[in-house]
Protein backbone atom coordinates (compact mmCIF):
# COMPACT_ATOMS: atom_id res chain seq x y z
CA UNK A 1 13.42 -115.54 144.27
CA UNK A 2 13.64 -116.93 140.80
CA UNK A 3 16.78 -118.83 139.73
CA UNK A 4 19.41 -117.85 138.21
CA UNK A 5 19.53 -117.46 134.69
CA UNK A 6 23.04 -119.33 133.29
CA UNK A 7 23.26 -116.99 130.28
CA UNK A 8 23.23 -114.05 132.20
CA UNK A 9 26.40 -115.71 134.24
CA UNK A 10 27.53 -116.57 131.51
CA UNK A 11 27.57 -113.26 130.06
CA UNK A 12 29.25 -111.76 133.63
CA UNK A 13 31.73 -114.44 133.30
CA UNK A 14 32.92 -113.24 129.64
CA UNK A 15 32.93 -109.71 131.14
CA UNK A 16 35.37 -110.43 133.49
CA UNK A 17 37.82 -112.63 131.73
CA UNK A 18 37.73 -109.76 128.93
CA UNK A 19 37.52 -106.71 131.11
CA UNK A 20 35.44 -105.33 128.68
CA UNK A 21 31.73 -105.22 126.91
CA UNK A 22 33.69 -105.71 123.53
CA UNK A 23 35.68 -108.27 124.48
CA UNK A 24 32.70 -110.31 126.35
CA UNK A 25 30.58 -110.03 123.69
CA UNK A 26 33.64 -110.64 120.70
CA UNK A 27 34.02 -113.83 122.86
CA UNK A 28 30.86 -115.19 123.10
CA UNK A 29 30.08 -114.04 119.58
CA UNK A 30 27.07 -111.37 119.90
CA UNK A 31 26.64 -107.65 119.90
CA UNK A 32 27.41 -105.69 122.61
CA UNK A 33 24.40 -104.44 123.46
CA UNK A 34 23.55 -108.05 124.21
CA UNK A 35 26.09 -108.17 126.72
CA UNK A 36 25.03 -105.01 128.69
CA UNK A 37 21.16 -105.89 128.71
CA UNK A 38 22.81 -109.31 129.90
CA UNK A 39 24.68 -107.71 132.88
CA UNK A 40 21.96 -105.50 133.52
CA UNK A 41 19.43 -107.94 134.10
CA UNK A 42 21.72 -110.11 136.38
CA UNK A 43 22.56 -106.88 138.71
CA UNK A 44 19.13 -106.31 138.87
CA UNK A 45 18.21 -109.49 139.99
CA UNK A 46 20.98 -109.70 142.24
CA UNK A 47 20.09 -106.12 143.77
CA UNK A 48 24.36 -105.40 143.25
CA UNK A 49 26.71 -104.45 141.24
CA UNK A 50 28.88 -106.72 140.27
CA UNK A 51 31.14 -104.50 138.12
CA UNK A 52 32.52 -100.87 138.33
CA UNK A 53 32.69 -99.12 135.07
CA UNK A 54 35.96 -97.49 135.01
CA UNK A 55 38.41 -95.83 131.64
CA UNK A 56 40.07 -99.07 132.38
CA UNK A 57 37.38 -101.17 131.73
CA UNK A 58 35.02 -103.33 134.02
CA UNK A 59 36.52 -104.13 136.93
CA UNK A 60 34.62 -106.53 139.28
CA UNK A 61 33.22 -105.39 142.44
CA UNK A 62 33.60 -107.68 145.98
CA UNK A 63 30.02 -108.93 144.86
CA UNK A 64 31.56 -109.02 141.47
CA UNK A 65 34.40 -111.46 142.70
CA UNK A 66 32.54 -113.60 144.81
CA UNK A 67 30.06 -114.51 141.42
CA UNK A 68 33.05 -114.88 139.03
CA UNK A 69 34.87 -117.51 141.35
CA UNK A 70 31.33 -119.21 141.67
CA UNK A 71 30.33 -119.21 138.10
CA UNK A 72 33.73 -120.05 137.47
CA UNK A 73 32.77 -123.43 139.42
CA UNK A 74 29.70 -123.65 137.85
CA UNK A 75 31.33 -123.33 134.42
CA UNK A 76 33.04 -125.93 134.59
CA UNK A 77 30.52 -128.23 135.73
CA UNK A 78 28.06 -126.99 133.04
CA UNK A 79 30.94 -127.81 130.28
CA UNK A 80 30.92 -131.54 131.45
CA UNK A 81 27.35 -131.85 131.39
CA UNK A 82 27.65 -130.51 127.36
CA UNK A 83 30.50 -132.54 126.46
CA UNK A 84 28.29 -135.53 128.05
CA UNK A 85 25.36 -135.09 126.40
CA UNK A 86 26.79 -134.08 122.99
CA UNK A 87 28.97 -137.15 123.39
CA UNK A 88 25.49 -138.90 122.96
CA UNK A 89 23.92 -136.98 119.99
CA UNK A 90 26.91 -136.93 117.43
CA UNK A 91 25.40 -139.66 115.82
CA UNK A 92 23.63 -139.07 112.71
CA UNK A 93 20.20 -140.31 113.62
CA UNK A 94 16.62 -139.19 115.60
CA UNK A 95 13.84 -136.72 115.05
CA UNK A 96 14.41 -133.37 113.25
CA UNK A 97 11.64 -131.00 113.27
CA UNK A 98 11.99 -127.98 110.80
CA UNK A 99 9.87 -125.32 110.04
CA UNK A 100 9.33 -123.37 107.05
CA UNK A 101 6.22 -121.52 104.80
CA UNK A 102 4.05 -123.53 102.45
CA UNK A 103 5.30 -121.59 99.47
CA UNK A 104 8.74 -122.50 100.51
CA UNK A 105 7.64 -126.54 101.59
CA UNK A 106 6.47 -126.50 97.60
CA UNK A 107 9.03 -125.01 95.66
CA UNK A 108 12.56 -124.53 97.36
CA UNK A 109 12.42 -128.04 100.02
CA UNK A 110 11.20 -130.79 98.21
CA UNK A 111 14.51 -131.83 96.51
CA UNK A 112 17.25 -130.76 98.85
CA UNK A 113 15.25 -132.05 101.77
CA UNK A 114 14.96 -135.89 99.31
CA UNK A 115 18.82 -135.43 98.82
CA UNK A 116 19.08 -135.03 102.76
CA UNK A 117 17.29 -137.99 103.33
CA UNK A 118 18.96 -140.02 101.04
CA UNK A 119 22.42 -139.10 101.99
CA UNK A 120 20.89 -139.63 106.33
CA UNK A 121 18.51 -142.71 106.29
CA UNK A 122 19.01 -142.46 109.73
CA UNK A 123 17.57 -139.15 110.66
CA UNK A 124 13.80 -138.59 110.42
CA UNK A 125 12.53 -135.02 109.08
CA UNK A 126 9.24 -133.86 110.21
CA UNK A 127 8.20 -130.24 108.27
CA UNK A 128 6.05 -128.01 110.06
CA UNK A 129 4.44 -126.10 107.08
CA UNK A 130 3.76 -122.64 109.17
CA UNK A 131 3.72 -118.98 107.62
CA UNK A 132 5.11 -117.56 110.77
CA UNK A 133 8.39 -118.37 112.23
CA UNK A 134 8.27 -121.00 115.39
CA UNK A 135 9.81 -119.74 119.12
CA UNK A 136 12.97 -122.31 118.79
CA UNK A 137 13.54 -120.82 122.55
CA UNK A 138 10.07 -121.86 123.78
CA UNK A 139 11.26 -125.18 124.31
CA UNK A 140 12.77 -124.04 127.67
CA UNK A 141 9.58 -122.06 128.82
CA UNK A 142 7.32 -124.03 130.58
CA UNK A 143 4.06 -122.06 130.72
CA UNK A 144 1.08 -123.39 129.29
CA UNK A 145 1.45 -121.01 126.19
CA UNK A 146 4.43 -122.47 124.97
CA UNK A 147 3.54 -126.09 126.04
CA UNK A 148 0.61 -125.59 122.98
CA UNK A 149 2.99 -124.66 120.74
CA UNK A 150 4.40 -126.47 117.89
CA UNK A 151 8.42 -126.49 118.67
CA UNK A 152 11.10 -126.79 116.10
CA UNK A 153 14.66 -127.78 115.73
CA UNK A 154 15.71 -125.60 112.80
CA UNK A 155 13.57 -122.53 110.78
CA UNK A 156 13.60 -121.62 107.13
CA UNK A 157 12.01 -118.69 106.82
CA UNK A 158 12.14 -115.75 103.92
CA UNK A 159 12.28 -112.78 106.09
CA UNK A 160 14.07 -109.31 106.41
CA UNK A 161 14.59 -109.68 110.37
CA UNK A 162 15.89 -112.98 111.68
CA UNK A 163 15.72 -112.68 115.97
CA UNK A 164 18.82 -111.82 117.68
CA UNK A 165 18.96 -114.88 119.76
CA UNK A 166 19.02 -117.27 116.55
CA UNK A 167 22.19 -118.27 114.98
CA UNK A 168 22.25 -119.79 111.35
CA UNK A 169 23.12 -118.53 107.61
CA UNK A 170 21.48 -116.41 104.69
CA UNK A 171 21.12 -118.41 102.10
CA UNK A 172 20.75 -115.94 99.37
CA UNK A 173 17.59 -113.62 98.35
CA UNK A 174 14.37 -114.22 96.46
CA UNK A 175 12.56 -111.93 93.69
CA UNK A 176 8.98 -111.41 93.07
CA UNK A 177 7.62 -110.09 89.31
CA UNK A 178 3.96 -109.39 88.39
CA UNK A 179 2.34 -112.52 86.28
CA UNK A 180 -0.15 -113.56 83.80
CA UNK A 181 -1.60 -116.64 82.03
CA UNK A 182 0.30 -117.26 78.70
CA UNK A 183 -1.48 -115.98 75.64
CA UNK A 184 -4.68 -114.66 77.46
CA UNK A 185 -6.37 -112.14 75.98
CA UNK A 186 -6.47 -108.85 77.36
CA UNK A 187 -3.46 -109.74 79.09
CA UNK A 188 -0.15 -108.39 79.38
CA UNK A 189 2.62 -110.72 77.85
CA UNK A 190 5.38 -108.64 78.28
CA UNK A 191 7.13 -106.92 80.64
CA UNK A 192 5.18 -103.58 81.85
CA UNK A 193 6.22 -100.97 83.81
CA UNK A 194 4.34 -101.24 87.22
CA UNK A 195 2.33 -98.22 87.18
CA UNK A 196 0.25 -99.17 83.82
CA UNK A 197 0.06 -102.26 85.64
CA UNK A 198 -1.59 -101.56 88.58
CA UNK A 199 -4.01 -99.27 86.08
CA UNK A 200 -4.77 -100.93 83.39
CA UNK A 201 -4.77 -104.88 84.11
CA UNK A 202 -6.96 -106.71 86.58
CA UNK A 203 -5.36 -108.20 89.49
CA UNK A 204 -5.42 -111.18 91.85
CA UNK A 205 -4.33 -109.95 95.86
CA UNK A 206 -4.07 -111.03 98.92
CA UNK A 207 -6.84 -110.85 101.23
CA UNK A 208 -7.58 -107.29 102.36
CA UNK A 209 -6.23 -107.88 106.22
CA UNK A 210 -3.59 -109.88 105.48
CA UNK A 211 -0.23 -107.66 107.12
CA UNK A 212 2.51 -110.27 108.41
CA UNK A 213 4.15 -110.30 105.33
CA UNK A 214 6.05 -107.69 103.50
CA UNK A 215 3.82 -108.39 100.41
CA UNK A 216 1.02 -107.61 101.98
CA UNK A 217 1.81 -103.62 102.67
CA UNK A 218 3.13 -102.96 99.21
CA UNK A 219 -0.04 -104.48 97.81
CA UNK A 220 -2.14 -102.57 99.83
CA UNK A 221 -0.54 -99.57 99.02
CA UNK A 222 0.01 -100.18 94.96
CA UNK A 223 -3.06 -101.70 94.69
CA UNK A 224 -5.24 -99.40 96.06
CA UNK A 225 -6.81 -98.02 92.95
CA UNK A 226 -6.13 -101.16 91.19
CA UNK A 227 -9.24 -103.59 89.79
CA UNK A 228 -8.72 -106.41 92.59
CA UNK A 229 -11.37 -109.23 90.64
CA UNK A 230 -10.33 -112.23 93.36
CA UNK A 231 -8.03 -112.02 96.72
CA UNK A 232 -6.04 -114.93 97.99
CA UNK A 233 -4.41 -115.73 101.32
CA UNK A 234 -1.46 -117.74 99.95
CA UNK A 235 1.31 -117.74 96.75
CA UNK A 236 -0.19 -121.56 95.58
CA UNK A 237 -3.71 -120.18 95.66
CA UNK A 238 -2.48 -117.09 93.66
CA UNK A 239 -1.32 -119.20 91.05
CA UNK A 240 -3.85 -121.46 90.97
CA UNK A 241 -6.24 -118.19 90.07
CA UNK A 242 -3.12 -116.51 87.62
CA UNK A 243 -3.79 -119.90 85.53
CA UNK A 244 -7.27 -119.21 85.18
CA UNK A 245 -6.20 -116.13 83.23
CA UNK A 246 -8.71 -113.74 85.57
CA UNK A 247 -6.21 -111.36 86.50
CA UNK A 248 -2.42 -110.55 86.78
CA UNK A 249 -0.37 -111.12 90.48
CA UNK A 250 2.77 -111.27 92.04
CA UNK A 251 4.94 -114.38 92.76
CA UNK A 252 8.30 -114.91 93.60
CA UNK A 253 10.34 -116.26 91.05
CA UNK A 254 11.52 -119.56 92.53
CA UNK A 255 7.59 -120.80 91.46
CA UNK A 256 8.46 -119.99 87.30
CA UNK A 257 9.62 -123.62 87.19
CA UNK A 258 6.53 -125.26 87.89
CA UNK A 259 4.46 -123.03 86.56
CA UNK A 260 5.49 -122.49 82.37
CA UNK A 261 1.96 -121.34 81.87
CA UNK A 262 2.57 -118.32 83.27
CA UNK A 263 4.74 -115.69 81.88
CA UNK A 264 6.74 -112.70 83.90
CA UNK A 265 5.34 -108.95 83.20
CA UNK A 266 7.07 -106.95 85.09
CA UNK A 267 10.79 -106.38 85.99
CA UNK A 268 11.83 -107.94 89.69
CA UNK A 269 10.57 -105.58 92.11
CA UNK A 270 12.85 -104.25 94.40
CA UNK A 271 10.61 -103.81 97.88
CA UNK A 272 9.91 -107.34 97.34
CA UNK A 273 13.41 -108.89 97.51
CA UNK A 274 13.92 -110.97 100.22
CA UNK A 275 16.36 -112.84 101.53
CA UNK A 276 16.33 -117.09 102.96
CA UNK A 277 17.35 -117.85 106.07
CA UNK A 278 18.11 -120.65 107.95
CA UNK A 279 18.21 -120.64 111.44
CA UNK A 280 18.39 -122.75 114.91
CA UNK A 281 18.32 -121.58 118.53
CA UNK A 282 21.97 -121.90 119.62
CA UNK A 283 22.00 -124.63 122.23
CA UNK A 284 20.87 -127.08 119.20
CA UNK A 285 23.70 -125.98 116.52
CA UNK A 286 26.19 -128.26 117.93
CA UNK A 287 23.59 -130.92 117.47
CA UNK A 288 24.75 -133.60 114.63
CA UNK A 289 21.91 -134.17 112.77
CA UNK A 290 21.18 -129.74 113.34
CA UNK A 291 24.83 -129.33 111.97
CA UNK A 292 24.24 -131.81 109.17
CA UNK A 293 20.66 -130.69 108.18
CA UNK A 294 21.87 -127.09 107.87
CA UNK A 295 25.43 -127.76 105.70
CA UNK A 296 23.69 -129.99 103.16
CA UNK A 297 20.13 -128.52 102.56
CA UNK A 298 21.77 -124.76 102.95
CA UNK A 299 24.21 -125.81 100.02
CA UNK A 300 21.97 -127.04 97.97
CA UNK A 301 19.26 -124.12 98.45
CA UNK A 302 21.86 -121.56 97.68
CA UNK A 303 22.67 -122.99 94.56
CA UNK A 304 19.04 -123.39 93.56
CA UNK A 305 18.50 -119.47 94.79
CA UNK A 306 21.46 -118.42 92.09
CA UNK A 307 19.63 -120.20 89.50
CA UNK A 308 16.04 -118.65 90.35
């Protein structure tokens, strides 16, 4: 039979301390549903109840009390063993792997993340430049999958959905307008409404199968009519093309600053909005250099978001 999985005690051991899936799950600081797929999974692996649900609330089962005065035990021990090994990483120094998108790595990082290191000589960042968001949990699988797989300590990632099991902070959203080269001709130079846009001006895309990002279905669907002269596969090679004065494209905003050739010619676009995350798995927030990393680059990027 497999071991146990401490979480799911965990989670049993919040349910009966609070009597309640509300409680638990107010306690431990997740949803409620959470809690039940929690308890459900540990019954099932147990092959017993462990609580009866009653008006009252949960009240434990004999199978129920023998695991609570266990895990109870094992609670305890598993709180020494944290406050031992935190005890050893509350110093400011060691690795710290973080992961983020190339269009993020270029525009939003470079000077919070030179701040960081300036302010923490002692801790070593290594960036991941990766357009999809890193397993932070995969670091506890050992299969062969995840053993090939790049692992990180903390995530910033534009995204709508952030995974349940991450814990971290939104930082603030992003915009995206329509571009073109500055004084081309047969250009727009001001801003257009979208439709005339997407029928009148030529356009640099993404690459036709391109569908991870949420860029990627709005193009496909507002640009299907449109006079596509060059697709892309990421923002930098957009722009590289928008400067060449071949076409019109979107970008997000946060790129304007390091790109004054190119001027905005369309409102922000709604669909696009997005909002900046930055995330860790929670058995690494209580991590000094995690903790630090996250305060001081988060500050800084939300201030640099309210200026974009």
């Amino acid at each position: 039979m497999p071991s146990f999985d401490w979480d799911d005690l965990r989670h049993a051991v919040a349910i009966g301390a609070a009597g309640s899936l509300a409680g638990a799950a107010r306690s431990l600081g997740v949803n409620h549903t959470t809690v039940l797929r929690r308890l459900d999974a540990l019954e099932a692996h147990l092959g017993a109840r462990l609580f009866d649900r009653q008006r009252s609330g949960y009240q434990p089962t004999e199978a129920g009390l023998v695991l609570l005065e266990q895990a109870g035990h094992m609670a305890a021990r598993v709180d020494e063993i944290e406050r031992q090994v935190l005890g050893r990483d509350r110093e400011l120094t060691g690795p710290l792997r973080v992961t983020t998108a190339f269009v993020v790595m270029e525009h939003l990082l470079p000077q919070p993340l030179a701040d960081f290191s300036r302010a923490f000589p002692g801790i070593e960042v290594e960036v991941v430049e990766n357009a999809f968001l890193v397993d932070l949990a995969s670091r506890h699988n050992d299969t062969e999958q995840s053993q090939m797989r790049r692992e990180a300590d903390v995530a910033l990632r534009l995204s709508g959905h952030v995974a349940e099991h991450l814990v971290g902070r939104q930082l603030g959203m992003t915009q995206c307008r329509v571009y073109a080269l500055r004084g081309a001709p047969g250009l727009p130079q001001v801003p257009t409404p979208l439709a005339v846009l997407t029928r009148d001006a030529p356009w640099v895309a993404f690459e036709r199968g391109a569908s991870a990002r949420v860029y990627d279905g709005w193009m496909r669907q507002q640009l299907a009519q449109a006079d596509v002269r060059v697709r892309v596969d990421i923002f930098n090679a957009k722009a590289a093309m928008l400067r060449t004065g071949i076409g019109v494209g979107v970008l997000p905003t946060f790129m304007e600053d390091k790109h004054p050739e190119l001027v905005a010619v369309s409102d922000p676009i709604p669909e696009l909005a997005l909002p900046v995350w930055l995330v860790t798995h929670p058995d690494l927030r209580k991590t000094a250099r995690v903790r630090a990393f996250m305060q001081f680059v988060g500050d800084a990027l939300v201030k640099r978001l309210q200026a974009s």
